[in-house]
C-alpha atoms as a PDB file:
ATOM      1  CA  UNK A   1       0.000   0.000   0.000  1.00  0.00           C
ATOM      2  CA  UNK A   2       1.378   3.268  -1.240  1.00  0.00           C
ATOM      3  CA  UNK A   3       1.390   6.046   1.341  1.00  0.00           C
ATOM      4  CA  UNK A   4      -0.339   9.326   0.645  1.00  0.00           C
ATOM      5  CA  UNK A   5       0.858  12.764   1.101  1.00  0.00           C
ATOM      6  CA  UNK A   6      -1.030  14.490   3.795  1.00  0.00           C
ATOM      7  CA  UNK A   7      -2.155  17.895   3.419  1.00  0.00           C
ATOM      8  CA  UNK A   8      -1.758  21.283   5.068  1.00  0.00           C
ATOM      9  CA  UNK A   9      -6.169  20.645   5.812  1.00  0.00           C
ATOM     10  CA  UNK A  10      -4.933  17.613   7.348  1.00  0.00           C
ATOM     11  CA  UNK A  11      -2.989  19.489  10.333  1.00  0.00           C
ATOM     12  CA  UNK A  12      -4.347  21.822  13.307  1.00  0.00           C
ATOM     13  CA  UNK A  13      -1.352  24.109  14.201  1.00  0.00           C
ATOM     14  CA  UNK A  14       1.688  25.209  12.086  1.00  0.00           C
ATOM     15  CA  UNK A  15       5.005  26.884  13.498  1.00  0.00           C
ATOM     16  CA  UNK A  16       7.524  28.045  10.712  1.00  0.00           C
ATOM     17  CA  UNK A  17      11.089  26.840  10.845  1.00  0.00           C
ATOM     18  CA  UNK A  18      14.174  27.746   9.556  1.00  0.00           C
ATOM     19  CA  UNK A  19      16.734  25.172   8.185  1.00  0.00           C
ATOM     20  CA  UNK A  20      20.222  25.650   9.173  1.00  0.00           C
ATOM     21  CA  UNK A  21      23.459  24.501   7.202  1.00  0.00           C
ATOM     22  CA  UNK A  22      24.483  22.185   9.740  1.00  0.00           C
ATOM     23  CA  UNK A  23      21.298  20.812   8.718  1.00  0.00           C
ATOM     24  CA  UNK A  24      22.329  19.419   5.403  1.00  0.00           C
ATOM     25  CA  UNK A  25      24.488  16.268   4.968  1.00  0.00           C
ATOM     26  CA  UNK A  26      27.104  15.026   3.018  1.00  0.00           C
ATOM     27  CA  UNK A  27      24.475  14.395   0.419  1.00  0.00           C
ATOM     28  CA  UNK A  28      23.702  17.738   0.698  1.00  0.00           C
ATOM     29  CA  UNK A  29      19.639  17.501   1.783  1.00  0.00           C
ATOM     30  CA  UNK A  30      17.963  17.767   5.336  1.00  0.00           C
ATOM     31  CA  UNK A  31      19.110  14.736   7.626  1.00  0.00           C
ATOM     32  CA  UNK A  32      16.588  11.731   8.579  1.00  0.00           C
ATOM     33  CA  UNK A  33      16.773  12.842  11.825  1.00  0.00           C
ATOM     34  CA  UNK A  34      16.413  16.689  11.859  1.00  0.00           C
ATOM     35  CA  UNK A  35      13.019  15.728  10.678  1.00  0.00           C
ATOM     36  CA  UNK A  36      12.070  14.139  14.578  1.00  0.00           C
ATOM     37  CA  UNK A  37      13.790  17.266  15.609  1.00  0.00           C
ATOM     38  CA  UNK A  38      11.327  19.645  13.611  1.00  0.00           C
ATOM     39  CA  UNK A  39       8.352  16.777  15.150  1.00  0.00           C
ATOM     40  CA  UNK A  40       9.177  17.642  18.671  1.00  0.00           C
ATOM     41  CA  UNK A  41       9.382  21.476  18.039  1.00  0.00           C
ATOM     42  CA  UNK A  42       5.854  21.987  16.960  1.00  0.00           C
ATOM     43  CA  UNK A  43       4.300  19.958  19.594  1.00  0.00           C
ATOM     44  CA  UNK A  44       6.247  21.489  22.348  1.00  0.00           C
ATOM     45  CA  UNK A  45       5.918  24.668  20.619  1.00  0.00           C
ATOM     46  CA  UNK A  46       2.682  23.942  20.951  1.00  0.00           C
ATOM     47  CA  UNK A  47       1.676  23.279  24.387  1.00  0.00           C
ATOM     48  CA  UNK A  48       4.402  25.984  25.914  1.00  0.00           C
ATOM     49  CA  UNK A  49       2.969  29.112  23.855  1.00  0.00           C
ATOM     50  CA  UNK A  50      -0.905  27.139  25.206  1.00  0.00           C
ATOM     51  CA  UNK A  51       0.763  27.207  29.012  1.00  0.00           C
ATOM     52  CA  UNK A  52       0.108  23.281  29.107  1.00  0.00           C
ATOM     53  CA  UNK A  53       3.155  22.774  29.607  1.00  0.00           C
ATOM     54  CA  UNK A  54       6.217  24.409  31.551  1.00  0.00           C
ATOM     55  CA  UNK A  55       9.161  22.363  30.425  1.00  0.00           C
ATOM     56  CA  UNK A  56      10.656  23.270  34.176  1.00  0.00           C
ATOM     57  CA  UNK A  57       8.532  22.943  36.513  1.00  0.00           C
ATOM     58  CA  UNK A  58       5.138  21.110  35.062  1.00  0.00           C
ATOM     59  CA  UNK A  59       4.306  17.878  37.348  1.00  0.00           C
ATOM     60  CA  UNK A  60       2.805  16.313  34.616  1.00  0.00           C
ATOM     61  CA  UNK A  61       5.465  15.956  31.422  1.00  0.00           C
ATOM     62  CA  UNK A  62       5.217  13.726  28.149  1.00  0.00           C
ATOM     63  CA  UNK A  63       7.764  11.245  27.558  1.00  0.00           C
ATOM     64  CA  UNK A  64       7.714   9.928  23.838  1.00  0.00           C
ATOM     65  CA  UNK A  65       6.953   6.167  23.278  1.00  0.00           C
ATOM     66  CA  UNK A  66       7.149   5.549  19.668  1.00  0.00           C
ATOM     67  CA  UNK A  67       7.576   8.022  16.468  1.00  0.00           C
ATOM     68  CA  UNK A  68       7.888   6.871  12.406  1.00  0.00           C
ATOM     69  CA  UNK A  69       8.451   9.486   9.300  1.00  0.00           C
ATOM     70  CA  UNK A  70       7.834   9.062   6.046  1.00  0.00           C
ATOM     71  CA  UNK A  71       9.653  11.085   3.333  1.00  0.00           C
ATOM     72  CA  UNK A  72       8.381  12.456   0.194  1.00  0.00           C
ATOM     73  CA  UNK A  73      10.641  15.100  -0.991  1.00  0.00           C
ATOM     74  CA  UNK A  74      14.069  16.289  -0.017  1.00  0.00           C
ATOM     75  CA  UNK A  75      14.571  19.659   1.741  1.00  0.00           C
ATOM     76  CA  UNK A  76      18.176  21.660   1.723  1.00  0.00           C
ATOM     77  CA  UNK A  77      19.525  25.065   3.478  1.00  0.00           C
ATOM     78  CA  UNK A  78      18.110  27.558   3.320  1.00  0.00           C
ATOM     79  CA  UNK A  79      14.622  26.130   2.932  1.00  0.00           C
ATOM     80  CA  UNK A  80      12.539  27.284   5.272  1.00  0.00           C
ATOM     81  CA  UNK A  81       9.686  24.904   6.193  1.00  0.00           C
ATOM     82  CA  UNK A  82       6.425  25.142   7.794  1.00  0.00           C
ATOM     83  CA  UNK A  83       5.238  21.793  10.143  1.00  0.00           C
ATOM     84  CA  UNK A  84       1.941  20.804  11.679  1.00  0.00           C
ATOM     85  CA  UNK A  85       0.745  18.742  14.308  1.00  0.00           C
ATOM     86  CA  UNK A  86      -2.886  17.509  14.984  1.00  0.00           C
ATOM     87  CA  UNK A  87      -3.705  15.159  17.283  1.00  0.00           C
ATOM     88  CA  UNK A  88      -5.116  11.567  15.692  1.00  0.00           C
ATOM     89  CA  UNK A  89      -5.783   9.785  19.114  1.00  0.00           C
ATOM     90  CA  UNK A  90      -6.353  10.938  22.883  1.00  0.00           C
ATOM     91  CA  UNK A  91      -6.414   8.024  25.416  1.00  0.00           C
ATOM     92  CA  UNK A  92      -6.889   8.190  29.175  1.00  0.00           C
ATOM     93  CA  UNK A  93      -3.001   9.264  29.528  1.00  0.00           C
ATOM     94  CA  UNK A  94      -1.565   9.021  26.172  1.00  0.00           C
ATOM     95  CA  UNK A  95      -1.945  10.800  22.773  1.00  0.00           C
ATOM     96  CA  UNK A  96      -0.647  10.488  19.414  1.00  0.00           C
ATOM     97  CA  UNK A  97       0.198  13.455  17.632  1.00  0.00           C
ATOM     98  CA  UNK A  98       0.263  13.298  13.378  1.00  0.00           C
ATOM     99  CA  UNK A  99       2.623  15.427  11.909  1.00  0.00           C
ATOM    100  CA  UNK A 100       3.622  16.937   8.373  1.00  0.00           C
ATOM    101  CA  UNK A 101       6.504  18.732   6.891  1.00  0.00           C
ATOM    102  CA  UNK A 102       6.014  21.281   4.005  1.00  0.00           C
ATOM    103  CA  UNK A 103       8.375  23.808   1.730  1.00  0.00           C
ATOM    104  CA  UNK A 104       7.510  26.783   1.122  1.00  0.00           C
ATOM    105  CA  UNK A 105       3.992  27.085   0.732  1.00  0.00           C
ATOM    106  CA  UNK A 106       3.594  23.675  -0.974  1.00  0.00           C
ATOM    107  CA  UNK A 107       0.112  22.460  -0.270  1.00  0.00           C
ATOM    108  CA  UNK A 108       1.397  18.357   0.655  1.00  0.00           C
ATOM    109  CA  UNK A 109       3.990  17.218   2.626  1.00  0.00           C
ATOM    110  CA  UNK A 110       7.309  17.027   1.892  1.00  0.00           C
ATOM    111  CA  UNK A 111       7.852  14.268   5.030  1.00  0.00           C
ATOM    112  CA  UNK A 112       5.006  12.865   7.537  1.00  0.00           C
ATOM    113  CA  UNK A 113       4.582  10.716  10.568  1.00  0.00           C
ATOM    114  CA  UNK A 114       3.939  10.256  14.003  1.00  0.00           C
ATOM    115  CA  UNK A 115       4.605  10.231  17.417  1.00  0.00           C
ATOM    116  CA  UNK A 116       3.067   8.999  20.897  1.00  0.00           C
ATOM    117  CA  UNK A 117       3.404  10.492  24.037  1.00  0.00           C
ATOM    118  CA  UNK A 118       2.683   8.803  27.809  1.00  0.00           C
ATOM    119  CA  UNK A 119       1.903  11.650  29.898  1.00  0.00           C
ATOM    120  CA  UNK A 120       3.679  10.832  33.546  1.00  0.00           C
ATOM    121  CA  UNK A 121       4.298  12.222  36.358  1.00  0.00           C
ATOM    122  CA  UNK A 122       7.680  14.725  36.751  1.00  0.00           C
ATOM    123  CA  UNK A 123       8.819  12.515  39.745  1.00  0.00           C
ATOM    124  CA  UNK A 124       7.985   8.830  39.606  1.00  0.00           C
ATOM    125  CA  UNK A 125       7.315   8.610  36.014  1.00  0.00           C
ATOM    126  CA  UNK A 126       4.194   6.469  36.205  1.00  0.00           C
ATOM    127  CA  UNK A 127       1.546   7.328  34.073  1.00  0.00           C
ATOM    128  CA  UNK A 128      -1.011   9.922  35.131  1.00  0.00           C
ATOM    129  CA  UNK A 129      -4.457  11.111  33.368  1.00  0.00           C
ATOM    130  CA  UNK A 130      -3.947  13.474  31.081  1.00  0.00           C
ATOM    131  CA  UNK A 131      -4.648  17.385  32.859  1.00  0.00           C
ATOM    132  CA  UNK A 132      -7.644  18.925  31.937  1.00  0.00           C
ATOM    133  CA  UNK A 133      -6.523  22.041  30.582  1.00  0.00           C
ATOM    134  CA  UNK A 134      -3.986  19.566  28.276  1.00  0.00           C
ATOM    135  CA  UNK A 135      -6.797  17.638  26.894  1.00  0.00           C
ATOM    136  CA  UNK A 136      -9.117  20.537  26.242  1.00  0.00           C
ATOM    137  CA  UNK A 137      -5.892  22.041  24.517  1.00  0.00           C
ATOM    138  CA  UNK A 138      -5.494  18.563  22.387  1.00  0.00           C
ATOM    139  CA  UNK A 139      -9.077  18.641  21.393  1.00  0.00           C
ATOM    140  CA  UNK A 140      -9.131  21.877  19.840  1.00  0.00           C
ATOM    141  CA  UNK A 141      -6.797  20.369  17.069  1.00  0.00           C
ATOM    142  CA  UNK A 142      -7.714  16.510  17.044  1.00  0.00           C
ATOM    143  CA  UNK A 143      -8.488  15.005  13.604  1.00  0.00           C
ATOM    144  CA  UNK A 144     -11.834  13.598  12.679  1.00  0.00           C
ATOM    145  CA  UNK A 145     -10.361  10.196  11.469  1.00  0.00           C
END
């Protein structure tokens, strides 16, 4: 089964980002795994500039379980690129967001995928419900599929 391009419609929150030329590799295009880099900025981006989430002090932080990318198109310095996250499923103390990767103002992604986090508590690291104002917060940009 041949994987499908997701589309800017597809995602609930964008944050712009700027490639840098330590970026690039010896094959001179984005690394693999700038891409998970770029995946973790626009969901913490996310839930700081919400106040969900203090990355100092919060007694409730998310610890990522599992993550996968696929890539469509290659992107260089000094591409800047725009990603999005939505939200595809909200459990009891998990959530998985979906993200996507696009150049310029390119209407399908570039690069795609996913990533879970288990929301535990700051000290003992057990899993914990999910705060309210972090759920509401996840709602607003959860996916209808």
């Amino acid at each position: 089964m041949k994987i499908q391009a997701k589309r800017r419609s597809d995602f609930g929150h964008f944050h712009e980002i700027t490639t840098r030329w330590m970026d690039n590799d010896a094959y001179g295009h984005v690394n693999n795994v700038v891409y998970y880099s770029w995946f973790d900025t626009v969901v913490n981006q996310f839930l700081i500039s919400h106040q969900v989430l203090n990355i100092e002090k919060s007694n409730v932080i998310g610890l990522v379980i599992e993550t996968q990318c696929n890539y469509f198109a290659s992107v260089a310095f000094p591409e800047k690129v725009t990603a999005g996250v939505s939200v595809s499923k909200l459990g009891n103390s998990s959530v998985r967001y979906e993200l996507g990767i696009f150049k310029a103002d390119e209407t399908e992604a570039c690069a795609q995928g996913h990533f879970v986090h288990v929301y535990v508590d700051r000290e003992s690291r057990r899993p914990v419900p999910l705060p309210e104002p972090l759920r509401l917060l996840l709602q607003s940009i959860k996916s209808d599929s």
